[in-house]
Protein backbone atom coordinates (compact mmCIF):
# COMPACT_ATOMS: atom_id res chain seq x y z
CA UNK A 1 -29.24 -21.92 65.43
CA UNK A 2 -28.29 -22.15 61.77
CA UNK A 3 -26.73 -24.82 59.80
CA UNK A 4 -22.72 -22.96 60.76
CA UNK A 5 -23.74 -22.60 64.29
CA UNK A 6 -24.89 -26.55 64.83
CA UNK A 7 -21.63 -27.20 62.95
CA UNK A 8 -19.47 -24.97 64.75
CA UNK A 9 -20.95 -26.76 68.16
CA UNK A 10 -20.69 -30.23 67.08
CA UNK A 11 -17.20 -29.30 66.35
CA UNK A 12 -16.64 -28.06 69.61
CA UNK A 13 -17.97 -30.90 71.74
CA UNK A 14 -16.16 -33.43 69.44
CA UNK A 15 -12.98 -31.08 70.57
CA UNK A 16 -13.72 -30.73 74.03
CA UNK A 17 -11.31 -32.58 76.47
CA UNK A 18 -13.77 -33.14 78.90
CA UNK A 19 -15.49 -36.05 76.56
CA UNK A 20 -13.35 -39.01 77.80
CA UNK A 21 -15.66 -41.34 79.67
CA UNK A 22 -19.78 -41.36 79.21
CA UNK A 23 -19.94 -39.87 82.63
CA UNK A 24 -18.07 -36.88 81.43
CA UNK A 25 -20.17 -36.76 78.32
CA UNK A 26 -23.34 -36.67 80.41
CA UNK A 27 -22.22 -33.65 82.58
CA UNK A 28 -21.05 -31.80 79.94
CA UNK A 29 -23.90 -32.09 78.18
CA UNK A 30 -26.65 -32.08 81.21
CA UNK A 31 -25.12 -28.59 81.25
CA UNK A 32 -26.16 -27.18 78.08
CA UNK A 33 -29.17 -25.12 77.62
CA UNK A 34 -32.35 -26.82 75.98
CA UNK A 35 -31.79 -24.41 72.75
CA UNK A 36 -28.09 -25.63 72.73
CA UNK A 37 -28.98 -29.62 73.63
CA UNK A 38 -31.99 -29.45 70.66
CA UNK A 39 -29.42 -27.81 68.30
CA UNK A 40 -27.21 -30.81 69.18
CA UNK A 41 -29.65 -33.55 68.96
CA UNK A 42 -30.30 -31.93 65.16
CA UNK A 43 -27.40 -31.99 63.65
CA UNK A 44 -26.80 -35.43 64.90
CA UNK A 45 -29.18 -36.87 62.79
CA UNK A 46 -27.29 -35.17 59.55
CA UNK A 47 -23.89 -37.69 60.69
CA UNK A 48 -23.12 -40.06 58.61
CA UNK A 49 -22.27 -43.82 59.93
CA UNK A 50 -18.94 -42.55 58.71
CA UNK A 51 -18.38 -39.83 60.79
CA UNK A 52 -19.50 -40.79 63.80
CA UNK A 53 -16.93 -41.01 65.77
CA UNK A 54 -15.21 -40.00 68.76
CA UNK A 55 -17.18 -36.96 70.69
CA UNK A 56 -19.59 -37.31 68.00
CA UNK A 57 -20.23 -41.01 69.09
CA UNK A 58 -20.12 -40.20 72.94
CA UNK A 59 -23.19 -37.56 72.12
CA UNK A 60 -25.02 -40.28 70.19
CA UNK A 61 -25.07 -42.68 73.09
CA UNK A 62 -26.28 -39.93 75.58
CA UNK A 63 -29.06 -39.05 73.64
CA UNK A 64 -30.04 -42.99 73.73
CA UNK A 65 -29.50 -42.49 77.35
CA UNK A 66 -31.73 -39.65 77.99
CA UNK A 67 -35.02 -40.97 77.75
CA UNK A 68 -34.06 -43.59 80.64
CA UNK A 69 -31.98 -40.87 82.63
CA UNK A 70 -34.05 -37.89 82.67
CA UNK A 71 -37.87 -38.27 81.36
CA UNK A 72 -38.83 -34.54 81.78
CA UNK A 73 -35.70 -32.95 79.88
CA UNK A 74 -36.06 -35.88 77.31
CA UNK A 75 -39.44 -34.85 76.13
CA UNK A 76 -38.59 -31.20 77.06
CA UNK A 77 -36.08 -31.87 74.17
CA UNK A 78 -38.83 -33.90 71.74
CA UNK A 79 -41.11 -30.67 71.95
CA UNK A 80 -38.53 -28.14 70.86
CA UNK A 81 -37.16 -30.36 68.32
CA UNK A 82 -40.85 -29.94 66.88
CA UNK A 83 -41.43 -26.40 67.59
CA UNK A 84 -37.87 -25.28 66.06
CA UNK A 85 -36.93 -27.90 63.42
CA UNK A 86 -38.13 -27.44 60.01
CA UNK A 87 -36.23 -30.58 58.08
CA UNK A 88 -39.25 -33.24 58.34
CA UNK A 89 -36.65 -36.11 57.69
CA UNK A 90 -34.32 -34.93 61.31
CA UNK A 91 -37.82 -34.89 62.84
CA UNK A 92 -38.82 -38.13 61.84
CA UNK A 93 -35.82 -38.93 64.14
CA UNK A 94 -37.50 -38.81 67.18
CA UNK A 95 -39.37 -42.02 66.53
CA UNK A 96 -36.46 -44.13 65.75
CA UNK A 97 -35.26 -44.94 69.51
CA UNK A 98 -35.98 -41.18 71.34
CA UNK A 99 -39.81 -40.87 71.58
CA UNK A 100 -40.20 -44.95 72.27
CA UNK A 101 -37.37 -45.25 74.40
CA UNK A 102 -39.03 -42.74 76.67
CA UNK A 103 -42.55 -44.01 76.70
CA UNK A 104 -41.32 -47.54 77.41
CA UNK A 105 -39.19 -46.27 80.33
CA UNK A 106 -41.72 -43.27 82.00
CA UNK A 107 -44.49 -43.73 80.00
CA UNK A 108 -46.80 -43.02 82.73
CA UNK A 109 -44.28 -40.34 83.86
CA UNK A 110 -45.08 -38.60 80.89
CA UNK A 111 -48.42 -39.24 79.03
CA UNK A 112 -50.44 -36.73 80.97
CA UNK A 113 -48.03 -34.16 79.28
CA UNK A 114 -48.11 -35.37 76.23
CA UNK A 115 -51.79 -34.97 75.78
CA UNK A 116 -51.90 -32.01 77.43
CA UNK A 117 -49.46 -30.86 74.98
CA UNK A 118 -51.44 -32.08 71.91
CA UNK A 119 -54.23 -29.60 72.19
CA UNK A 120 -53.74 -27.47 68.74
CA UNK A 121 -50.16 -28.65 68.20
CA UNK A 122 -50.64 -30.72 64.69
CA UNK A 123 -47.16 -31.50 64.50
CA UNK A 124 -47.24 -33.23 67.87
CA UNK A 125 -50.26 -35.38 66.72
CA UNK A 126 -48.39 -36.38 63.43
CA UNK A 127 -45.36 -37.50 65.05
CA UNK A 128 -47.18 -39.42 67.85
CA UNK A 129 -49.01 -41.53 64.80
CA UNK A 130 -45.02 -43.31 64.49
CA UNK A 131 -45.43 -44.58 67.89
CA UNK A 132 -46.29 -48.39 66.30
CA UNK A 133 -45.62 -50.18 69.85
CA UNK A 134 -45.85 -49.35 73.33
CA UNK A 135 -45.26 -50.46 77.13
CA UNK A 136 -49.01 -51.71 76.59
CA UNK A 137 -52.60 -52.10 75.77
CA UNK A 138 -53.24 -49.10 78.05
CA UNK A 139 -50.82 -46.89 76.90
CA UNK A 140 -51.31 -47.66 73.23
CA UNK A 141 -54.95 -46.31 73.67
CA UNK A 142 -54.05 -43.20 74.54
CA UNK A 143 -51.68 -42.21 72.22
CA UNK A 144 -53.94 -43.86 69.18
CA UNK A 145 -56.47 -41.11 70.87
CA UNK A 146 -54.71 -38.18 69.93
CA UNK A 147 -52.26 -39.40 67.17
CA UNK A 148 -52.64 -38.81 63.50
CA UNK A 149 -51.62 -42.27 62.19
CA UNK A 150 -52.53 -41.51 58.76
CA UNK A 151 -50.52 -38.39 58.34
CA UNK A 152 -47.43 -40.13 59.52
CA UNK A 153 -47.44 -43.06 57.40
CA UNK A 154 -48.05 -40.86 54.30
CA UNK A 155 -45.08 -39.26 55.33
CA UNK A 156 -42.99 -42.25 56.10
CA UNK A 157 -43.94 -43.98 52.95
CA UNK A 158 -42.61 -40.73 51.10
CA UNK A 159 -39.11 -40.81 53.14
CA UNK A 160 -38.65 -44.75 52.74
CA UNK A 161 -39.06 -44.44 48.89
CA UNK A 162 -35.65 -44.32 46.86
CA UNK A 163 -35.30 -41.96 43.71
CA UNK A 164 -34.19 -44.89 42.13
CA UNK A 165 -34.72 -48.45 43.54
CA UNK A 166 -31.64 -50.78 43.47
CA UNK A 167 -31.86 -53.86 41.77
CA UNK A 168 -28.89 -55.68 43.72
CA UNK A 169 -29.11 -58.79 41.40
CA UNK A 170 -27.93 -56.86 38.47
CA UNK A 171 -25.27 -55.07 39.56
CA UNK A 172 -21.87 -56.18 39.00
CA UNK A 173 -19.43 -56.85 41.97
CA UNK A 174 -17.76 -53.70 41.83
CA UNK A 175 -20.79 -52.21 41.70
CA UNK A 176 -22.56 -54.05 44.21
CA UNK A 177 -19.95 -52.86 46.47
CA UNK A 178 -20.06 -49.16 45.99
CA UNK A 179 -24.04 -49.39 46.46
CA UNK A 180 -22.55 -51.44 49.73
CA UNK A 181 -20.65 -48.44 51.09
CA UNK A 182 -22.97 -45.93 49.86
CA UNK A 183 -25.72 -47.14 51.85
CA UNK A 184 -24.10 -48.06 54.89
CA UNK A 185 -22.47 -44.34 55.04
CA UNK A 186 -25.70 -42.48 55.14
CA UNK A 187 -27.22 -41.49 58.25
CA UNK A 188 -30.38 -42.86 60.30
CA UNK A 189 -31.72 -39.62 59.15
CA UNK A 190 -30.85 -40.47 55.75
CA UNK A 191 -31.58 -44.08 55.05
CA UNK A 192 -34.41 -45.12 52.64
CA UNK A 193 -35.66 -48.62 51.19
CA UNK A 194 -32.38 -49.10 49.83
CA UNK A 195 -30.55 -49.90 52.87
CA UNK A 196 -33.37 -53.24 53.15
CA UNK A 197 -32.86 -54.24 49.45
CA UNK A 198 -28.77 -54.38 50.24
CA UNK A 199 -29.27 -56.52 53.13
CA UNK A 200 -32.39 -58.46 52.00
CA UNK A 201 -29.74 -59.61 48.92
CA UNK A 202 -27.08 -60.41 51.50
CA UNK A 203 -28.74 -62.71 53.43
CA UNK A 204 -29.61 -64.03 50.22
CA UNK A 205 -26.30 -64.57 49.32
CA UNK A 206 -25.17 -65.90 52.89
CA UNK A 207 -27.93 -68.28 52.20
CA UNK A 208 -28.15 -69.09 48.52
CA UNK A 209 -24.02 -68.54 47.48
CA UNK A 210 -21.79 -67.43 50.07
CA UNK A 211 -19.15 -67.81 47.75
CA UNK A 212 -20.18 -64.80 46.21
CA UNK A 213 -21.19 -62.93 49.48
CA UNK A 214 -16.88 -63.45 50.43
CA UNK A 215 -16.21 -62.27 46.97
CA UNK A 216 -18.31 -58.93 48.02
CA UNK A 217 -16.84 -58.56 51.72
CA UNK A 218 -13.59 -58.40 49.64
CA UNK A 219 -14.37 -56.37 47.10
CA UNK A 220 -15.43 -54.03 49.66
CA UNK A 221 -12.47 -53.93 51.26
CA UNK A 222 -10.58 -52.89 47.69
CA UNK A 223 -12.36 -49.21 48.20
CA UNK A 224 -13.06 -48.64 51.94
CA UNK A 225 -10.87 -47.91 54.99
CA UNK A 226 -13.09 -45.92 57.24
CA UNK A 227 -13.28 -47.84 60.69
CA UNK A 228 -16.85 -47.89 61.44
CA UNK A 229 -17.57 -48.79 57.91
CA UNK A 230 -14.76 -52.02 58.77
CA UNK A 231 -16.74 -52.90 62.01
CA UNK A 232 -20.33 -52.92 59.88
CA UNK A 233 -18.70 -54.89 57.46
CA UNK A 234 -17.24 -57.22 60.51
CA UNK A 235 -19.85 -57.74 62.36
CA UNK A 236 -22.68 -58.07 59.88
CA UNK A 237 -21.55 -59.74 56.39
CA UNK A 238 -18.35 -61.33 57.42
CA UNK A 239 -19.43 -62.87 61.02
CA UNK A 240 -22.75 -63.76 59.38
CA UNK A 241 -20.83 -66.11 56.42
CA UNK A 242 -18.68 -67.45 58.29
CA UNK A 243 -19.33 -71.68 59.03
CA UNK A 244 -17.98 -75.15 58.75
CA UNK A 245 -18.90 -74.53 54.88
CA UNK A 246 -16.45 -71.65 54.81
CA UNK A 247 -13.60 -71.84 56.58
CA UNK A 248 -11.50 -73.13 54.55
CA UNK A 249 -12.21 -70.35 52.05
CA UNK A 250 -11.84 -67.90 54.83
CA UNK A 251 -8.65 -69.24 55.85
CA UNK A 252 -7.29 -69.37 52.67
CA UNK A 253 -8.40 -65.38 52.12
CA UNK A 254 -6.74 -64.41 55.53
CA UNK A 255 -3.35 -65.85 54.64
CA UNK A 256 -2.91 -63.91 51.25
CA UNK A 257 -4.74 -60.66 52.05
CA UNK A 258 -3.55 -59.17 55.70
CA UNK A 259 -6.11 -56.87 55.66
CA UNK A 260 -8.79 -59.59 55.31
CA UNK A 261 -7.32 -61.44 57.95
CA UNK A 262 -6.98 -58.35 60.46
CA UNK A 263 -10.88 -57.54 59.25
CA UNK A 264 -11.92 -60.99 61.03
CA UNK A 265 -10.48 -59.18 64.97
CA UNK A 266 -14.12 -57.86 64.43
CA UNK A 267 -16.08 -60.95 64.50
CA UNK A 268 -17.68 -62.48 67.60
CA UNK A 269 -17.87 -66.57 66.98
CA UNK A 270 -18.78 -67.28 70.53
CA UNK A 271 -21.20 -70.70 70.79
CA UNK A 272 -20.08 -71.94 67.55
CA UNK A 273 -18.63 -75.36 67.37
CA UNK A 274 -15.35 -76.24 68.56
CA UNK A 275 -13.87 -77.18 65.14
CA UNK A 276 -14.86 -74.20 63.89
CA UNK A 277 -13.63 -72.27 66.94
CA UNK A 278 -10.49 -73.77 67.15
CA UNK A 279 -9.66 -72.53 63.21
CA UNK A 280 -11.07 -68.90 63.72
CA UNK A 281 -8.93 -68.83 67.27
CA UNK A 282 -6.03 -69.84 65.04
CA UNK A 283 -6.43 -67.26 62.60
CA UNK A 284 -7.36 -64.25 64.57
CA UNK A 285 -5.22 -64.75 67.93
CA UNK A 286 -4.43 -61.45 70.14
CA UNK A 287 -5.96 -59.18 66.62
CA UNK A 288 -9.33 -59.32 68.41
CA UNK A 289 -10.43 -55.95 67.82
C-alpha cells in the first residue's frame, strides 16, 4: 500500500466501532490479511506519542501482544515488513519490542524458521544483528551465527545521531521546554540521541536542583495540552520530583495553578512515607486520573 492507503486504513480502524475492548481489537484485527496487518504495523511506527490515541492505541498494544499470542503470524508479519518496507528507520522497528518479544516467548518455536529463512535474504541477517539479548546462551548462538552485527550497528549509530545535538544546559527555560515537548512528541520510529540528553539533564535536575526541574514541569504546562503528553509529563518528571524536600513547593504550586494541581491525578506515590502521603492524598483527593 502507499502512504494514502496506510492512512486511509489507520483512519478506518481508529473509526471502527468494533474497537471498544482489547478483545475486540484482537478479532478485528486477527481478521485482516497479512498485506493489510503489515501495512498497519507500518504506519504505526510513523505515530507520534501525540497521536496515539484511541483505536490507534488499541492497535499498538496488539501488536505488543502478538508475539506472545500468535508466534507464526508474528514473524509471518516481521518477514513481510522486510520484504515490502523500504523506510530503514520503520524497519528498525521490529527490534524495539516485536522481534525480542517473540524470541523470548517461542524462541524455540521459531528459530528453525528463522535460519531457514536467512539463506540469501541480507536484510534478514542485518536486522537479526539488533537482537542484543536473548532467552539464552543457546539461543544467542544461533542468531550471532547468521546475524550481521556489524551492519546493524552502523546503521543504528546513523539513526541515533541528531542533526544537531542539544545542549540542555544552555537552553533557557522556555526553551528547554519546547525541546521537552518536541522530543517527547516524536515517535519510537522517530526518536534519536536527543530524547537521552533531555532525560539524562532531568534526572540531573531532580538530583542536583529540583527547584528548577518544578520550574520546567510548569513551564511545560504554559504550551502543552495534549493528554498523553500530560500523562508523560505526570508520570515521569513530576512523580519523579516529588519528596519530603518538595512538598511544600508542590503544594504551594497546586493551590495557585488548577491545572498544576489536576496534573498531580497522574502521579502514583504508593510506598512513600506517610507524611508525605498524607499531603499528596490531601491535595489530589477523588482527581486521581
Amino acid at each position: 500500500m502507499g502512504l494514502t492507503e496506510d492512512a486511509k486504513l489507520l483512519g478506518n480502524m481508529v473509526a471502527a466501532p468494533q474497537l471498544r475492548a482489547p478483545d475486540e481489537t484482537e478479532i478485528f484485527l486477527d481478521a485482516m490479511s497479512m498485506d493489510e496487518l503489515t501495512s498497519l504495523w507500518c504506519v504505526l511506527q510513523r505515530v507520534s506519542r501525540r497521536d496515539l490515541t484511541g483505536g490507534a492505541r488499541g492497535a499498538y498494544v496488539y501488536f505488543d501482544h502478538l508475539p506472545h499470542r500468535k508466534p507464526d503470524r508474528a514473524l509471518e508479519l516481521a518477514l513481510e515488513v522486510l520484504r515490502c518496507e523500504t523506510d530503514k528507520p520503520t524497519v528498525m522497528q521490529l527490534n524495539d519490542k516485536f522481534l525480542p518479544s517473540l524470541l523470548y516467548a517461542h524462541g524455540d518455536e521459531v528459530i528453525e524458521r528463522i535460519e531457514a529463512e536467512v539463506e540469501g535474504n541480507e536484510r534478514l541477517r542485518w536486522l537479526l544483528g539488533g537482537i542484543q539479548f536473548g532467552p539464552d546462551e543457546v539461543m544467542m548462538e544461533r542468531i550471532n551465527r547468521i546475524a550481521n552485527m556489524t551492519a546493524w550497528r552502523a546503521d543504528d549509530l546513523a539513526h541515533r545521531r541528531p542533526r544537531e545535538a542539544l545542549d540542555c544546559a544552555a537552553l533557557s527555560l522556555p526553551e528547554l521546554a519546547r525541546a521537552w515537548v518536541e522530543q517527547y512528541s516524536k515517535s519510537d520510529r522517530d526518536r534519536d540521541d536527543n530524547l537521552f540528553a533531555i532525560m539524562d539533564y532531568e534526572r540531573e535536575l531532580r538530583e542536583e536542583d529540583p527547584e528548577k526541574a518544578i520550574d520546567l514541569i510548569l513551564e511545560i504546562l504554559k504550551i502543552e495540552t495534549n493528554p498523553v503528553l500530560l500523562s508523560l509529563l505526570a508520570a515521569g518528571p513530576l512523580e519523579d520530583v516529588i519528596s519530603m524536600e518538595t512538598i511544600d513547593r508542590i503544594e504551594r504550586e497546586a493551590a495557585a495553578d488548577t491545572r498544576f494541581r489536576k496534573l498531580l491525578g497522574g502521579i502514583w506515590y504508593y510506598g512513600v512515607r506517610d507524611e508525605l502521603k498524607a499531603r499528596l492524598d490531601a491535595l489530589i483527593g477523588d482527581a486521581r486520573w
